[in-house]
PDB file of N, CA and C in Angstrom:
ATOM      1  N   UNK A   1    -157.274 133.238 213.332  1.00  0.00           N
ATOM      2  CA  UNK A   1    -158.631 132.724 213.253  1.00  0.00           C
ATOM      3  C   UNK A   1    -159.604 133.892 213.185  1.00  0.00           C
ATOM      4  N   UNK A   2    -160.419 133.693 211.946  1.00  0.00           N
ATOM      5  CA  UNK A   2    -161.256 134.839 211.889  1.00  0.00           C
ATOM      6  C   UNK A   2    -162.214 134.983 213.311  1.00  0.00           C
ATOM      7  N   UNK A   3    -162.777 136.041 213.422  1.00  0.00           N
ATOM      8  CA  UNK A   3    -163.887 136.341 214.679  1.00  0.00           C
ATOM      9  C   UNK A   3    -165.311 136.919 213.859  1.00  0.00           C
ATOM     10  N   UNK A   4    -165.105 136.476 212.188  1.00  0.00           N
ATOM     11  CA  UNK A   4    -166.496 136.803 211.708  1.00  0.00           C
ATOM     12  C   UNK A   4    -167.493 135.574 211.944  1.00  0.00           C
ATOM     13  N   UNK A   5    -168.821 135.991 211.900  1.00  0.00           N
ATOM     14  CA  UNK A   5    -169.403 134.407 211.943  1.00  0.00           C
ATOM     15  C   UNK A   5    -170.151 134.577 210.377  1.00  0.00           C
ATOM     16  N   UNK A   6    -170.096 133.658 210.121  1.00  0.00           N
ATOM     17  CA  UNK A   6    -170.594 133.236 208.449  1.00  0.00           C
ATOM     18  C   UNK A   6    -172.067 132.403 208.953  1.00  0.00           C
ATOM     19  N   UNK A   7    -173.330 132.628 207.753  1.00  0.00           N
ATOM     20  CA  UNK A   7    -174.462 131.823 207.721  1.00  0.00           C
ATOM     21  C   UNK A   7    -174.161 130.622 206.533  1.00  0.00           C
ATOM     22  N   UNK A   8    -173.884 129.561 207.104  1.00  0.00           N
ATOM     23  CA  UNK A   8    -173.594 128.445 206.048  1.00  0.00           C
ATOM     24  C   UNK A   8    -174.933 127.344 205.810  1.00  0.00           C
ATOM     25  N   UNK A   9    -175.415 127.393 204.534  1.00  0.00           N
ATOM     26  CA  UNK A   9    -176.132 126.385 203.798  1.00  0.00           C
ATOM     27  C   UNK A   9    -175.831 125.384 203.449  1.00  0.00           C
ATOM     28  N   UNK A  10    -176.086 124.100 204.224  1.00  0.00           N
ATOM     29  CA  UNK A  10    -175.635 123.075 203.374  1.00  0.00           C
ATOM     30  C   UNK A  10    -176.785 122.405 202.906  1.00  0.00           C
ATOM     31  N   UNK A  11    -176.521 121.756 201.478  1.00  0.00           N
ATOM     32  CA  UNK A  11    -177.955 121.146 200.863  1.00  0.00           C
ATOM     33  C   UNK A  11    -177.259 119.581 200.614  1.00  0.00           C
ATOM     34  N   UNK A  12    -177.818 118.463 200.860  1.00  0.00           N
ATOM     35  CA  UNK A  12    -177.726 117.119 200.682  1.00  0.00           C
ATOM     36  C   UNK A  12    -178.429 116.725 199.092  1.00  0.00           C
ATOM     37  N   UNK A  13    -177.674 116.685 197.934  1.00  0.00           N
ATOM     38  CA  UNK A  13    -177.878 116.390 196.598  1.00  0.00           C
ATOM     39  C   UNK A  13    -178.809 115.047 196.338  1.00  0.00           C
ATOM     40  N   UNK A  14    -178.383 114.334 197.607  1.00  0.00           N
ATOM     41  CA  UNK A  14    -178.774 112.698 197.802  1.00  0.00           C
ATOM     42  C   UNK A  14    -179.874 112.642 197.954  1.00  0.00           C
ATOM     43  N   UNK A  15    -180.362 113.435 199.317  1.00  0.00           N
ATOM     44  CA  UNK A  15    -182.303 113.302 199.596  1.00  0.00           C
ATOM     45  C   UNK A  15    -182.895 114.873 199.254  1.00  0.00           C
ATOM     46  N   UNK A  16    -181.888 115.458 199.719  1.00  0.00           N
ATOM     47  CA  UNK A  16    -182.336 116.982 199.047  1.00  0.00           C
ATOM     48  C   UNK A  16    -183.098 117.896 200.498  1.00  0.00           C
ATOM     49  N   UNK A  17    -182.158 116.970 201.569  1.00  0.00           N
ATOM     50  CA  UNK A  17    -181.947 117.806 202.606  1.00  0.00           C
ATOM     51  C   UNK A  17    -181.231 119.131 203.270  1.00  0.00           C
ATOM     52  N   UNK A  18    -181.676 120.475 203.575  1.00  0.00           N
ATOM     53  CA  UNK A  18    -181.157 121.313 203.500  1.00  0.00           C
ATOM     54  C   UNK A  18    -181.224 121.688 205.183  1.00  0.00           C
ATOM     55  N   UNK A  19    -179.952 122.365 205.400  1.00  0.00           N
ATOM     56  CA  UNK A  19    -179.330 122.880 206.700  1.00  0.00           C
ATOM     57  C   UNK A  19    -178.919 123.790 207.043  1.00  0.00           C
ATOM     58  N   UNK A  20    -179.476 124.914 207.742  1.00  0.00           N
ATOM     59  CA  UNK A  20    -178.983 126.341 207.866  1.00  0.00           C
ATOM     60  C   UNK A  20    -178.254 126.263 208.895  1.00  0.00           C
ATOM     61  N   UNK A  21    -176.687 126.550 209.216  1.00  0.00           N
ATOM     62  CA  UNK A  21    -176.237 126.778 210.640  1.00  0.00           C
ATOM     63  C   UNK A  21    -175.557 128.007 210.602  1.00  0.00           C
ATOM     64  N   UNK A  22    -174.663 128.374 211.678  1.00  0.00           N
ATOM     65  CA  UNK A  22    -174.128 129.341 211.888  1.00  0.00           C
ATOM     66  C   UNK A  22    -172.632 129.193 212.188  1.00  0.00           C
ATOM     67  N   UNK A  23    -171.350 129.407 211.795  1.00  0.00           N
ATOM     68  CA  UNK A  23    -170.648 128.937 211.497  1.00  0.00           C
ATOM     69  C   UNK A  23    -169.333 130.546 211.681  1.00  0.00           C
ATOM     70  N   UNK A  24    -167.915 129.608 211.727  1.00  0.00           N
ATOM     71  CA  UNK A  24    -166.301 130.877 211.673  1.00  0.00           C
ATOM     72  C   UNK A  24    -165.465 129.701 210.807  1.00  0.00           C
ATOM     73  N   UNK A  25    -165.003 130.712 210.390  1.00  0.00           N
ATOM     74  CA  UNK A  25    -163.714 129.954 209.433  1.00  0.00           C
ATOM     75  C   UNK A  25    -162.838 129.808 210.136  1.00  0.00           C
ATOM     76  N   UNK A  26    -162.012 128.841 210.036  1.00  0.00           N
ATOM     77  CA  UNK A  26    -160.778 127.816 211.261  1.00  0.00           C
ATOM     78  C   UNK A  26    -159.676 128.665 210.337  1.00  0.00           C
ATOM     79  N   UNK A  27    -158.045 128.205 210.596  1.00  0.00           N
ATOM     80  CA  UNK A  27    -157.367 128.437 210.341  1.00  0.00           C
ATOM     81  C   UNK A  27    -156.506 128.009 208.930  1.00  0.00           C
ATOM     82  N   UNK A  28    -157.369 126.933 208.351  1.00  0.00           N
ATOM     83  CA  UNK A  28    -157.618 126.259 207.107  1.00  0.00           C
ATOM     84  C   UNK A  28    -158.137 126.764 206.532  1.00  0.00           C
ATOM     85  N   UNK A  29    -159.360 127.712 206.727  1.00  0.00           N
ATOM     86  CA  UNK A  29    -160.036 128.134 205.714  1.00  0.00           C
ATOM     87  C   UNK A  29    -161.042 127.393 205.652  1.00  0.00           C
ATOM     88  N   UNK A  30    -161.191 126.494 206.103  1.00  0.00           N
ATOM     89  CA  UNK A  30    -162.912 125.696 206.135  1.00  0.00           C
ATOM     90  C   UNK A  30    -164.057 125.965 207.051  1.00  0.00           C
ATOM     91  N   UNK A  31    -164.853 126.307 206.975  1.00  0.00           N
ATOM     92  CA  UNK A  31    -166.255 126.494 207.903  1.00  0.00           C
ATOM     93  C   UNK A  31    -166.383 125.618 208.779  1.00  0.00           C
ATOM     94  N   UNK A  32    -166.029 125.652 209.918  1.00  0.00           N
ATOM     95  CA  UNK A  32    -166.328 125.362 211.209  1.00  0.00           C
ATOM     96  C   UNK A  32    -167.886 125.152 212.125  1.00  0.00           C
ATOM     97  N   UNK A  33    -168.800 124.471 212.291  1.00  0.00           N
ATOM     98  CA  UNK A  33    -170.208 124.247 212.453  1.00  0.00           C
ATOM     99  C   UNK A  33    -170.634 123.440 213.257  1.00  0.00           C
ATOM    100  N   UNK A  34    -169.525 122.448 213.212  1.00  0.00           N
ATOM    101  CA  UNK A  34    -170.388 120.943 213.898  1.00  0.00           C
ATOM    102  C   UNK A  34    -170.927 120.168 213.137  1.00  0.00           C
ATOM    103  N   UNK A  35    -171.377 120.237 212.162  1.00  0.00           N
ATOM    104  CA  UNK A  35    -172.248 119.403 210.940  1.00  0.00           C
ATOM    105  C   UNK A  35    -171.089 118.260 210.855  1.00  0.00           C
ATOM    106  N   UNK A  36    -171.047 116.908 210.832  1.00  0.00           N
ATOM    107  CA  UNK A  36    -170.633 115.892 210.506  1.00  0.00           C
ATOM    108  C   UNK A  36    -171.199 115.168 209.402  1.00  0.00           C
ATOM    109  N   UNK A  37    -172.553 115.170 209.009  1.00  0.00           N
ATOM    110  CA  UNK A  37    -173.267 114.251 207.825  1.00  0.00           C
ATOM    111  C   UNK A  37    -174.891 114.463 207.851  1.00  0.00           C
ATOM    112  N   UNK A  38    -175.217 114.510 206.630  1.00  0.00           N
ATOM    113  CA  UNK A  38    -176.717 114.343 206.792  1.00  0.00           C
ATOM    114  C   UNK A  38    -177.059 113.130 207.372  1.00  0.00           C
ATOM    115  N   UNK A  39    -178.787 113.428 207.460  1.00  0.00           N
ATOM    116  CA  UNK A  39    -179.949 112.245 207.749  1.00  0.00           C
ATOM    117  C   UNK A  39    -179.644 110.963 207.321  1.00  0.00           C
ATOM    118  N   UNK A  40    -179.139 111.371 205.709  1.00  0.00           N
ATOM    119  CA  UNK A  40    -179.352 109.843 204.946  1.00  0.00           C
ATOM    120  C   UNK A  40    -178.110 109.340 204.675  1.00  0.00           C
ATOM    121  N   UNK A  41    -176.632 109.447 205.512  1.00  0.00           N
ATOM    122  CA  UNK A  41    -175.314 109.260 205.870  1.00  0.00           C
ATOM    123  C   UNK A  41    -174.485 109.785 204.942  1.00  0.00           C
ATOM    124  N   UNK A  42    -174.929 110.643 203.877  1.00  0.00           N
ATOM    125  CA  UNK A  42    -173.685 111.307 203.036  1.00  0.00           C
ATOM    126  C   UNK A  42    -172.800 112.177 203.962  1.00  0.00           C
ATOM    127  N   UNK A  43    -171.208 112.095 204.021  1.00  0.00           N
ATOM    128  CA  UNK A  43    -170.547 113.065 204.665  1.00  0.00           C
ATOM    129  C   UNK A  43    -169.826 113.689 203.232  1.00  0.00           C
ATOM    130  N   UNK A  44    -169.518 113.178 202.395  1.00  0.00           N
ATOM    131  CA  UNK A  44    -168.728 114.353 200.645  1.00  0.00           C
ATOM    132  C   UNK A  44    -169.639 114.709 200.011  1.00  0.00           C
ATOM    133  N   UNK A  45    -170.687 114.176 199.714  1.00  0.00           N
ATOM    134  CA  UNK A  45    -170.808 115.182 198.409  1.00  0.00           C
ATOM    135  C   UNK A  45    -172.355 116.107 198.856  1.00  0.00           C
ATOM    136  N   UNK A  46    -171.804 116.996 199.368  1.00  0.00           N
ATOM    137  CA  UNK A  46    -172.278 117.912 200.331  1.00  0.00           C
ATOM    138  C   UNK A  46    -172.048 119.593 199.563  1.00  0.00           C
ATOM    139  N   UNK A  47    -173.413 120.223 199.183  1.00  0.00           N
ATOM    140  CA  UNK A  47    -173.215 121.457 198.641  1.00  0.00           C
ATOM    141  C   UNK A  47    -173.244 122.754 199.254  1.00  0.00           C
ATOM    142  N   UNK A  48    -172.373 123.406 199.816  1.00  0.00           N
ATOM    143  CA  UNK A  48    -171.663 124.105 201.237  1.00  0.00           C
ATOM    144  C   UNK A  48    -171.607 125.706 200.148  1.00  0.00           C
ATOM    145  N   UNK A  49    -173.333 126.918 201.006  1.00  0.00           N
ATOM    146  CA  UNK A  49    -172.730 128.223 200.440  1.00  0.00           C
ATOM    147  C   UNK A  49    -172.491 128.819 201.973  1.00  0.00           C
ATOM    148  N   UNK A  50    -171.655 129.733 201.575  1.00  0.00           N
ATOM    149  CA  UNK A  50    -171.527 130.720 202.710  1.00  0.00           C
ATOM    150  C   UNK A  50    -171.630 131.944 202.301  1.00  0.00           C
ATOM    151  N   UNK A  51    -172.506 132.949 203.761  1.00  0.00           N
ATOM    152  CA  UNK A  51    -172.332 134.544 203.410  1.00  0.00           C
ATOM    153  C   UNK A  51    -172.184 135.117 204.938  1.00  0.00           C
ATOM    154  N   UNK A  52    -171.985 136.159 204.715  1.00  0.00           N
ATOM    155  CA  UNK A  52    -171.277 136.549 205.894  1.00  0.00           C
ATOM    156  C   UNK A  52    -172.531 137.386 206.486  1.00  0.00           C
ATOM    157  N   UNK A  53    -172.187 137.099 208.216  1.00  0.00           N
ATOM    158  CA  UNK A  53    -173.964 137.210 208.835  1.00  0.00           C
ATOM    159  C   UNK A  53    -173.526 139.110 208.722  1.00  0.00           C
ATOM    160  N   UNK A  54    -174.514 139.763 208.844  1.00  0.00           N
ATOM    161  CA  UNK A  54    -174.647 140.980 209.080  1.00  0.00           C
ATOM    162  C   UNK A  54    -174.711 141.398 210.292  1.00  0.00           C
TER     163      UNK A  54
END
């Protein structure tokens, strides 16, 4: 399990809600955050960048 922490963007395509959190990559390879779903109940089609915090 990485010990970097990543700044992950997620933007909601649906209402065009955007979410800055702070986030580690799991052992899958997926960004780890807590985020479950936007405001307006989309949990897929969800546009996810990541960069790595400094």
């Amino acid at each position: 399990m990485s010990e970097e922490r990543y700044r992950i963007v997620i933007r909601c395509p649906d209402c065009k809600e955007k979410y800055i959190l702070r986030g580690r990559l799991n052992e899958n390879g997926e960004y780890e955050t807590g985020f479950k779903r936007c405001v307006c109940g989309n949990e897929d089609r969800l546009n996810i960048e990541a960069s790595l915090e400094t």
